[in-house]
Protein backbone atom coordinates (compact mmCIF):
# COMPACT_ATOMS: atom_id res chain seq x y z
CA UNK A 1 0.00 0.00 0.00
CA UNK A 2 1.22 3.41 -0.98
CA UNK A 3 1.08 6.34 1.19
CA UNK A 4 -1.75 8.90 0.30
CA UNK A 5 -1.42 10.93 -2.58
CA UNK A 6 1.57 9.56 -3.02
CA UNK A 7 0.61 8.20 -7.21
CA UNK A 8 -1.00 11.81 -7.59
CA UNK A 9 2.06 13.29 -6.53
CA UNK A 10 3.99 11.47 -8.21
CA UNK A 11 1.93 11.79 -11.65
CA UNK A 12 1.99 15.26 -11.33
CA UNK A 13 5.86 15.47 -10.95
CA UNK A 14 6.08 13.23 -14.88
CA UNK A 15 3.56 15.96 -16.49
CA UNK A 16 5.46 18.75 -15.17
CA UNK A 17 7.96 17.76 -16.99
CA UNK A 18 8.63 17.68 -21.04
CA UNK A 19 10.98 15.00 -21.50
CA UNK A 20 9.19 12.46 -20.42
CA UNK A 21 6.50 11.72 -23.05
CA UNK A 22 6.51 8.29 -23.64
CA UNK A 23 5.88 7.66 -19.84
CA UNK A 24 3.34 10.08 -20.02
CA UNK A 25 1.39 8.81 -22.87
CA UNK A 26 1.32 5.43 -20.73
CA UNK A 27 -0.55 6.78 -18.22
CA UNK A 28 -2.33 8.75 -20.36
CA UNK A 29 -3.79 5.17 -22.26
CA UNK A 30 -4.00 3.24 -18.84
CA UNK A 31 -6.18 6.28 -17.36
CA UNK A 32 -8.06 5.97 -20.61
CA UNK A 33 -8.43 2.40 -20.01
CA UNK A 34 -9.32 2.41 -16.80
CA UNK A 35 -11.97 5.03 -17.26
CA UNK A 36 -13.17 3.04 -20.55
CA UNK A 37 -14.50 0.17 -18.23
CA UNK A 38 -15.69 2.19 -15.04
CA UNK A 39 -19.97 2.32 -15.13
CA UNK A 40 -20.21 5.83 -12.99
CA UNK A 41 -17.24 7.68 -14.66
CA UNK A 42 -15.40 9.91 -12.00
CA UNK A 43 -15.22 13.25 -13.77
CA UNK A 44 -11.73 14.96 -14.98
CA UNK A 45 -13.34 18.55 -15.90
CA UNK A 46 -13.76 19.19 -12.38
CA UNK A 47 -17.87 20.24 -13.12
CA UNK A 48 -19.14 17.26 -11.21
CA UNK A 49 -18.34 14.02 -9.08
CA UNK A 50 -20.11 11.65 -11.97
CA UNK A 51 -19.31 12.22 -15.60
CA UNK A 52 -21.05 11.75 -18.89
CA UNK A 53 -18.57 13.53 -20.84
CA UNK A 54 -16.34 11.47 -23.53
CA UNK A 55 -12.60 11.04 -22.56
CA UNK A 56 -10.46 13.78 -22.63
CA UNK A 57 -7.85 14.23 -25.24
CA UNK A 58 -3.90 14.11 -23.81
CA UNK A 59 -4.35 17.63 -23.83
CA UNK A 60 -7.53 18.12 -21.34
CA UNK A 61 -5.95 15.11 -19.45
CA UNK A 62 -2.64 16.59 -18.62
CA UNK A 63 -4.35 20.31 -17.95
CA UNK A 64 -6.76 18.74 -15.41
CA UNK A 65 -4.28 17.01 -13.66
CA UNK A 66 -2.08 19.35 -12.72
CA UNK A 67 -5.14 21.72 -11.80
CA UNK A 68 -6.09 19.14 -9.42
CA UNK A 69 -9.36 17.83 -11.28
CA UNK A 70 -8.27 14.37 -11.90
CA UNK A 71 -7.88 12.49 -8.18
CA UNK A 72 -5.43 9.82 -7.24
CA UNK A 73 -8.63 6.70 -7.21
CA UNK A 74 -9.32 7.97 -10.81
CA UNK A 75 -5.59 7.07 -11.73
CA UNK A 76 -5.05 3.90 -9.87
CA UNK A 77 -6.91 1.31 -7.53
């Protein structure tokens, strides 16, 4: 078990930083994944706690991220 946050954090740190695309675009698909077989979508746009809106593009994913709109269960469970 991983200390609180501690993925978030972490995930934040990567899309902070330019050089490290390819790790990025991982997470990117496994988020997409991950969100592609949830039933009540958590919500990355930060307008609500349930979502009906599509997935983002890399784009929308990485701004709500680091704006704290995307939470650490959304990422990983």
């Amino acid at each position: 078990m991983t200390k609180p946050n501690f993925v978030l954090k972490r995930t934040k740190a990567i899309f902070s930083d330019e050089s490290n695309r390819d790790i990025q675009n991982k997470i990117y698909l496994d988020y997409i994944n991950k969100r592609d077989k949830e039933i009540s979508k958590s919500c990355y746009c930060g307008h609500t706690v349930e979502c009906d809106c599509g997935n983002p593009s890399f784009e929308e994913f990485k701004n709500n991220l680091l704006n704290n709109n995307i939470n650490e269960r959304s990422l990983f469970e």
